[in-house]
Structure formats: C-alpha cells, structure tokens
Protein backbone atom coordinates (compact mmCIF):
# COMPACT_ATOMS: atom_id res chain seq x y z
CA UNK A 1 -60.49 7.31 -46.81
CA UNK A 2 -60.28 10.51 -47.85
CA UNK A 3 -58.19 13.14 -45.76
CA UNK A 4 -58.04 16.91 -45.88
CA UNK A 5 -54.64 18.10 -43.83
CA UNK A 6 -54.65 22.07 -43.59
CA UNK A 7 -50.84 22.52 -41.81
CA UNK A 8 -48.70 25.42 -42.79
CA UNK A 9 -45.70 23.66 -40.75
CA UNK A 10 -44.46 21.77 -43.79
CA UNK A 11 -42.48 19.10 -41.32
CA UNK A 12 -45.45 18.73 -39.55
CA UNK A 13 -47.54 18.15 -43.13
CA UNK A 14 -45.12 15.92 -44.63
CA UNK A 15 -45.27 13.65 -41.43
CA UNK A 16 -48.95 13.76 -41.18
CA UNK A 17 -48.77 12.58 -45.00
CA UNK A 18 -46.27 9.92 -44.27
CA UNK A 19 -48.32 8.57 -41.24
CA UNK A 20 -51.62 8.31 -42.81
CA UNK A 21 -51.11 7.55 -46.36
CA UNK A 22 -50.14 4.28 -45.55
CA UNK A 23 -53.31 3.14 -43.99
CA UNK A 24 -54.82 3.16 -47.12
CA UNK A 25 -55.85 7.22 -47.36
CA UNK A 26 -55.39 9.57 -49.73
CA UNK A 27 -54.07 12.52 -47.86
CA UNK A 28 -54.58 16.38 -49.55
CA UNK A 29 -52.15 18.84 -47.74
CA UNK A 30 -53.06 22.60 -48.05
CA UNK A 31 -50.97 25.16 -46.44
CA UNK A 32 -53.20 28.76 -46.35
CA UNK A 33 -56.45 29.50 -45.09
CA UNK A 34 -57.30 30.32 -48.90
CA UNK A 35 -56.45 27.14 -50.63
CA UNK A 36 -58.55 24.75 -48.21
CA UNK A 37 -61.29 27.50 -48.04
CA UNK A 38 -61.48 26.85 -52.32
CA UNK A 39 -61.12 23.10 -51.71
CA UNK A 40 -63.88 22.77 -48.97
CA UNK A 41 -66.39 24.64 -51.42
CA UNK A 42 -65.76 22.26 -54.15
CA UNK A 43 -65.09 19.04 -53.07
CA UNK A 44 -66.20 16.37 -49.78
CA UNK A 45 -63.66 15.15 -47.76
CA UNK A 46 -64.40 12.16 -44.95
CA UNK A 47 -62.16 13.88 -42.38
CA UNK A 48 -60.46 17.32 -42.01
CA UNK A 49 -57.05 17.55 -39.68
CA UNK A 50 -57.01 21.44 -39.41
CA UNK A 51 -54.43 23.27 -38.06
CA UNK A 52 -55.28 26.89 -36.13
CA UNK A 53 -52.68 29.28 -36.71
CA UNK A 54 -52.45 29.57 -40.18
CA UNK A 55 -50.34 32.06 -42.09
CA UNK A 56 -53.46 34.09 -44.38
CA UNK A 57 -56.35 33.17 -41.33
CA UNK A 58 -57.52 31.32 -38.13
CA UNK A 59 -58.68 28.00 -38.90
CA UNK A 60 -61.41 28.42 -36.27
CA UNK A 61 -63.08 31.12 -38.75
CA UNK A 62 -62.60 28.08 -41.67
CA UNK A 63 -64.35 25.36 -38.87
CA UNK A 64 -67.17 27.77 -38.63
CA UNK A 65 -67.77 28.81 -42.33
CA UNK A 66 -67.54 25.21 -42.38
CA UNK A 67 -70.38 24.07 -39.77
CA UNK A 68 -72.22 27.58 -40.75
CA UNK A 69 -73.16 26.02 -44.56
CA UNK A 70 -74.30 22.88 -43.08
CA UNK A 71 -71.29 20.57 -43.73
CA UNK A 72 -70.68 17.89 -41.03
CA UNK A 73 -67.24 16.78 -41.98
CA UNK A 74 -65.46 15.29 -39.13
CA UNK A 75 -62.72 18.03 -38.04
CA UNK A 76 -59.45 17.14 -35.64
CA UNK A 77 -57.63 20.17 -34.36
CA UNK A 78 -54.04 20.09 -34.53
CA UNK A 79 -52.93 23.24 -32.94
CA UNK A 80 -50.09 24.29 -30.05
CA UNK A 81 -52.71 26.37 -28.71
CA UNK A 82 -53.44 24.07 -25.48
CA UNK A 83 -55.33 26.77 -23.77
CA UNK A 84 -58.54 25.28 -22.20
CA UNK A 85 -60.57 28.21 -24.00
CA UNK A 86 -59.31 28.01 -27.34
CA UNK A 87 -60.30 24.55 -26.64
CA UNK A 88 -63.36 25.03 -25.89
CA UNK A 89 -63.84 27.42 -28.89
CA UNK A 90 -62.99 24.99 -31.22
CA UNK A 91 -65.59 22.18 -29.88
CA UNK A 92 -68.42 25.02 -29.26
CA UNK A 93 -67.99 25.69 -33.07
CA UNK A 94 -68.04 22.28 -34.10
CA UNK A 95 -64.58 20.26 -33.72
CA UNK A 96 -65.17 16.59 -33.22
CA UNK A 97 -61.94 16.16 -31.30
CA UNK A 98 -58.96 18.33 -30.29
CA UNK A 99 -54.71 17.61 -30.54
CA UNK A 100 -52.64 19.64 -29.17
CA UNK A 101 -48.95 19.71 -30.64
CA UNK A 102 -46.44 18.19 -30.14
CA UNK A 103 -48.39 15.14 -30.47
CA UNK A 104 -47.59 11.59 -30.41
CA UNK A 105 -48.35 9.84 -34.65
CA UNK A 106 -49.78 6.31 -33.03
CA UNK A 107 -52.29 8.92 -30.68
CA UNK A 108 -53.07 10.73 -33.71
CA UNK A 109 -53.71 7.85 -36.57
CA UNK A 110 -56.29 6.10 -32.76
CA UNK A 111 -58.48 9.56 -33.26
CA UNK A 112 -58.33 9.18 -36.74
CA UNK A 113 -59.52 6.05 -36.98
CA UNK A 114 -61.89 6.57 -34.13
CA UNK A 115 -63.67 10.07 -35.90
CA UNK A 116 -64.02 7.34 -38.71
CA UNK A 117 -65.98 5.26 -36.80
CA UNK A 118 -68.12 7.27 -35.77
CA UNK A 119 -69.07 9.07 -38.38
CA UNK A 120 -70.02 6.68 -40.56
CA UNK A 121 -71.58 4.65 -37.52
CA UNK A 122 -69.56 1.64 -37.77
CA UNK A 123 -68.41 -0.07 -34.38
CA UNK A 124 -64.97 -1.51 -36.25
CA UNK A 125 -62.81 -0.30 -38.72
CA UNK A 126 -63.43 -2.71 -41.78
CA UNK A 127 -66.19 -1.47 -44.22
CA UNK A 128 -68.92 -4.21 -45.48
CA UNK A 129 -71.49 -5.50 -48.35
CA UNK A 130 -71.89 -8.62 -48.61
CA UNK A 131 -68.96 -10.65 -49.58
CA UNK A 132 -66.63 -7.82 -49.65
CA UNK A 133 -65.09 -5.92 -46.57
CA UNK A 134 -62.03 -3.31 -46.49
CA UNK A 135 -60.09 -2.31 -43.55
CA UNK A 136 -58.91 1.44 -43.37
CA UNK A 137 -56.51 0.61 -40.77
CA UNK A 138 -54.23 -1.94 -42.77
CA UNK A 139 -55.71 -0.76 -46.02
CA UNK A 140 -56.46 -3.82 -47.33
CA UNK A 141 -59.50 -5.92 -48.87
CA UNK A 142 -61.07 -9.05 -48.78
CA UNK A 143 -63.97 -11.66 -50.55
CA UNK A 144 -65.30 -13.40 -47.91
CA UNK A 145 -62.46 -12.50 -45.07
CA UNK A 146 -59.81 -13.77 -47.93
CA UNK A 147 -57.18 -11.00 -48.67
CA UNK A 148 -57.73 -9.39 -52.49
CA UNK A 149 -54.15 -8.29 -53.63
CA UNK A 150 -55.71 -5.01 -55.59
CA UNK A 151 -53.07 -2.37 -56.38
CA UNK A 152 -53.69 0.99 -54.72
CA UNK A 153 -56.32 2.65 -56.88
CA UNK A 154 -58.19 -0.41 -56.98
CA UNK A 155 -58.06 -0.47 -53.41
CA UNK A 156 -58.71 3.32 -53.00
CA UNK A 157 -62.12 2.68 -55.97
CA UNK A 158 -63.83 -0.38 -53.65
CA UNK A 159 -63.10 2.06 -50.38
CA UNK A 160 -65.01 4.63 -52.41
CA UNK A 161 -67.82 2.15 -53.48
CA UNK A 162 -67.88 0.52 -50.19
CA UNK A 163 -68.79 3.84 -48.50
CA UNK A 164 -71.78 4.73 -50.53
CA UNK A 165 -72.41 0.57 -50.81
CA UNK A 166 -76.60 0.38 -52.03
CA UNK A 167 -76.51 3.64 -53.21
CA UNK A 168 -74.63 5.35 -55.79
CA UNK A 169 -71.35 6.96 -55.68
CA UNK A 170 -70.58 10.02 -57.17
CA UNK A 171 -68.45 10.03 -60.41
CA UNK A 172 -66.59 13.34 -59.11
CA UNK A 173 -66.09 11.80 -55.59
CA UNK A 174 -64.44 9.01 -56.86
CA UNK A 175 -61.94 10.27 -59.58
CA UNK A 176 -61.17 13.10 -56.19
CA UNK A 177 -60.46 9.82 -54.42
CA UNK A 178 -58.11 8.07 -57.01
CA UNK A 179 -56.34 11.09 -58.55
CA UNK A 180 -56.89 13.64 -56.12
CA UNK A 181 -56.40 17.21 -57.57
CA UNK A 182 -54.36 15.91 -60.68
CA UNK A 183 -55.37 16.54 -63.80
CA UNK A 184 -57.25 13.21 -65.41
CA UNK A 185 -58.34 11.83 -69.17
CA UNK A 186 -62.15 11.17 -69.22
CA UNK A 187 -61.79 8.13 -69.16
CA UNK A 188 -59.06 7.37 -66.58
CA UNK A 189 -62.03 6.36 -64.12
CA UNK A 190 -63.19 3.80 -66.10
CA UNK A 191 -60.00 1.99 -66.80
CA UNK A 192 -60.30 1.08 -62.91
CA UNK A 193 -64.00 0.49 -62.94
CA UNK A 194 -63.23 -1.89 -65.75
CA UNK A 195 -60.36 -3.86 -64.24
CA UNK A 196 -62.24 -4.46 -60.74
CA UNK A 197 -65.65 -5.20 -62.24
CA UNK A 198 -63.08 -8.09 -63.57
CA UNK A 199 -62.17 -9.22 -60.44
CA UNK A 200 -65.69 -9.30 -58.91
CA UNK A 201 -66.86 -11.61 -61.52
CA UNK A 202 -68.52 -14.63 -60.44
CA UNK A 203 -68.61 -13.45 -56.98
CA UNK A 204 -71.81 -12.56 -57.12
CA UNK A 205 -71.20 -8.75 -56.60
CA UNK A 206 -71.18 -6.13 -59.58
CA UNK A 207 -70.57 -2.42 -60.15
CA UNK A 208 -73.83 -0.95 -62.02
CA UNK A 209 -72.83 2.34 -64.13
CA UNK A 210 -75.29 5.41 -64.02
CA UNK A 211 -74.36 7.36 -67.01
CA UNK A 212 -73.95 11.05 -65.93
CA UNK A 213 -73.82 10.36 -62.38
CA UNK A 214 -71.46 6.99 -61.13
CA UNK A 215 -71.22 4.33 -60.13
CA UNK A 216 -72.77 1.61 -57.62
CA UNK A 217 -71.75 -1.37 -55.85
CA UNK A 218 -74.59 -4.00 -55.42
CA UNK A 219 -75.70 -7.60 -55.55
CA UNK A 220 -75.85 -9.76 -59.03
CA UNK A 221 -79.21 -10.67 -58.46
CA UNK A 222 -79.17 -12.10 -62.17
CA UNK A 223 -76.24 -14.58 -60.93
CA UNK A 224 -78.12 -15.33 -57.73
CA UNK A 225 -80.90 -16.60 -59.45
CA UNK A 226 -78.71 -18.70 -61.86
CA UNK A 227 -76.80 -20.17 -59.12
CA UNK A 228 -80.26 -21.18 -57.24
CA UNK A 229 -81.12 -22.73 -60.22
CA UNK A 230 -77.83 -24.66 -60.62
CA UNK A 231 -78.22 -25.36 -56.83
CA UNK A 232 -82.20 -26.51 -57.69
CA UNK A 233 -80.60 -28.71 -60.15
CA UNK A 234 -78.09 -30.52 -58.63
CA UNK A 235 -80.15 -30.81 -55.72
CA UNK A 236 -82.86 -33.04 -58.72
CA UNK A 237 -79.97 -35.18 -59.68
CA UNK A 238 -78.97 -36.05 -56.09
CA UNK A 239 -83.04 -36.94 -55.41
CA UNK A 240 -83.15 -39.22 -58.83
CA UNK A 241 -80.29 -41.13 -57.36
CA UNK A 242 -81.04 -41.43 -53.84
C-alpha cells in the first residue's frame, strides 16, 4: 500500500516510517501543511496518517480541502490534541479514525490495517485474482497460497495491479508506487513489468499493456483454452485405452 504520513515531529515520522514500511508499504513523509497540500493535488494515496498541529497550518483545514474536492482517501489522525471536540471536529469533517499521541506502534499498524479493509471492502488483509493473492500485513505474495520470493518492487508492482485487478492501473500510480517521488528513466516501469510478466508465465495470469495509459492484470484466456484442449486431449487418449 501506499501511505501518505504528514508529521512535523521528525522522531515521530521516522518511527511511523520504520513501523510501516516493513509491512510491505511505501511510506511518503511530508513535514508542512504546504508540501502534502502540493502532493494531495497531484497524486492518490490509499491512506493518509495526518498529523494536526503542523508548523505552516492545521491539518484539519488540509482534511477538509481534502473531503471538500471530493477525495475519499482514508485519513487517521495522529494528534496530542485528545480533547473530545477537536475529536469530534476531525470525524464531522471527514476522519475515518482518530490517535491520539503518545500512541502505542502495534495499536497504530491494527487501524492501519483495519482503514485498509475497509476501504477497499475486503473482510481480510490478503488481496486476490485468481491464482494470485498478496498480504499487506506480512508483505508477501503467493500463486495458489505458495509463497513467490519477488524482490520489493516486484512485490510493491503486483500490490499495485492487484488493487485495480480487472481493470486497468494507472501508469502514473504505479511508477508513484515503486519510486515514489524520485526521479525515474521512461522506461524504469517497464523493466519491472517485464521481469514479473516472466514469472507469471504459464500460470495462466498475464499483465496486458495499454499504451498511454497502464497496465492490467487479468486472465490468459488464450492459455485457458489451450490447456482445455490439452486437457480434451488427454482425456481422448485415456477413452481409446480404456
């Protein structure tokens, strides 16, 4: 997954980073009101951690800019404003849950995972299509619940198919996903697409590329209907020698 972190504390950042980076995210730590305001406009995020009491604004003016353009983002406050009002202010505006520091990491990455959930309407962690499945919480993929040893951008490329599985994802979103803000060749997308189409050979699964646009995850139905042949042949040979 993708996570936006908007902490100004930059202990509190740097653990945050350290916590949830290892669960297979890529974590994006802004500091001001002004840098995440720039990154919100221009890129999609699948969760936002956002801290209140930031040094250049209040983040509860950034959650409702936010909600006010019609972006549904799952937001976690992370503020040491307990107060039940500013509480309340933050979930009237929006907020999908509410942490109030000091807070304990294995609390925090439960909500994470939880907001996850929810938003994309799964009842576990592990994302599906077919064969394939990947599991946010241990970061980790598998072909038919058998562990794929991918290194990291490999595994951070199938998260990124796996969430828009059937339809297509966007070129943009994904090189956000693997590189983050970094500057990238051209081409540096496609030396991943390239090495996982590899691995998902004969498994019956392929990545389809729509030039201009991205990519997709979906079924070989060309290799489906070879293998029912195959399995229509066999099946003739077993009948001629019964």
């Amino acid at each position: 997954m993708r996570l936006l972190v908007i902490e100004d504390d930059p202990l509190i950042a740097r653990s945050l980073e350290h916590a949830l980076q290892p669960l297979g995210n890529t974590v994006e730590v802004f500091r001001t009101y002004a840098e995440a305001q720039a990154a919100l406009r221009h890129d999609r995020f699948d969760l936002i951690l956002l801290d209140l009491g930031l040094p250049d604004g209040d983040g509860l003016d950034l959650l409702a800019a936010l909600r006010d353009r019609g972006d549904t983002t799952p937001v976690l406050i992370l503020t040491a404003r307990d107060g039940v009002d500013d509480r309340v202010s933050g979930l009237d505006l929006g907020a999908d849950d509410y942490l109030a520091k000091p807070f304990s990491l294995a609390e925090l990455e439960a909500r994470v995972r939880a907001l996850l959930r929810r938003s994309q309407q799964r009842s576990d962690n592990r994302l599906r299509f077919s064969r394939l499945s990947f599991d946010p919480a241990t970061g980790t993929a598998a072909l038919d619940d058998t562990p794929m040893a991918l290194p990291r951008r490999e595994l951070l490329l199938m998260e990124g198919l796996l969430l828009h599985a059937g339809s297509i994802a966007p070129r943009e979103t994904l090189e956000r996903r693997l590189f983050g803000f970094d500057e990238v060749g051209s081409n540096a997308l496609e030396v991943y697409v390239s090495r996982l189409r590899k691995r998902l050979q004969n498994t019956g699964l392929k990545i389809r590329t729509f030039r201009g646009l991205g990519y997709r995850l979906e079924e070989d139905q060309a290799q489906g209907r070879e293998q029912g042949r195959e399995e229509g042949r066999e099946q003739g040979r077993e009948d001629e020698t019964a």
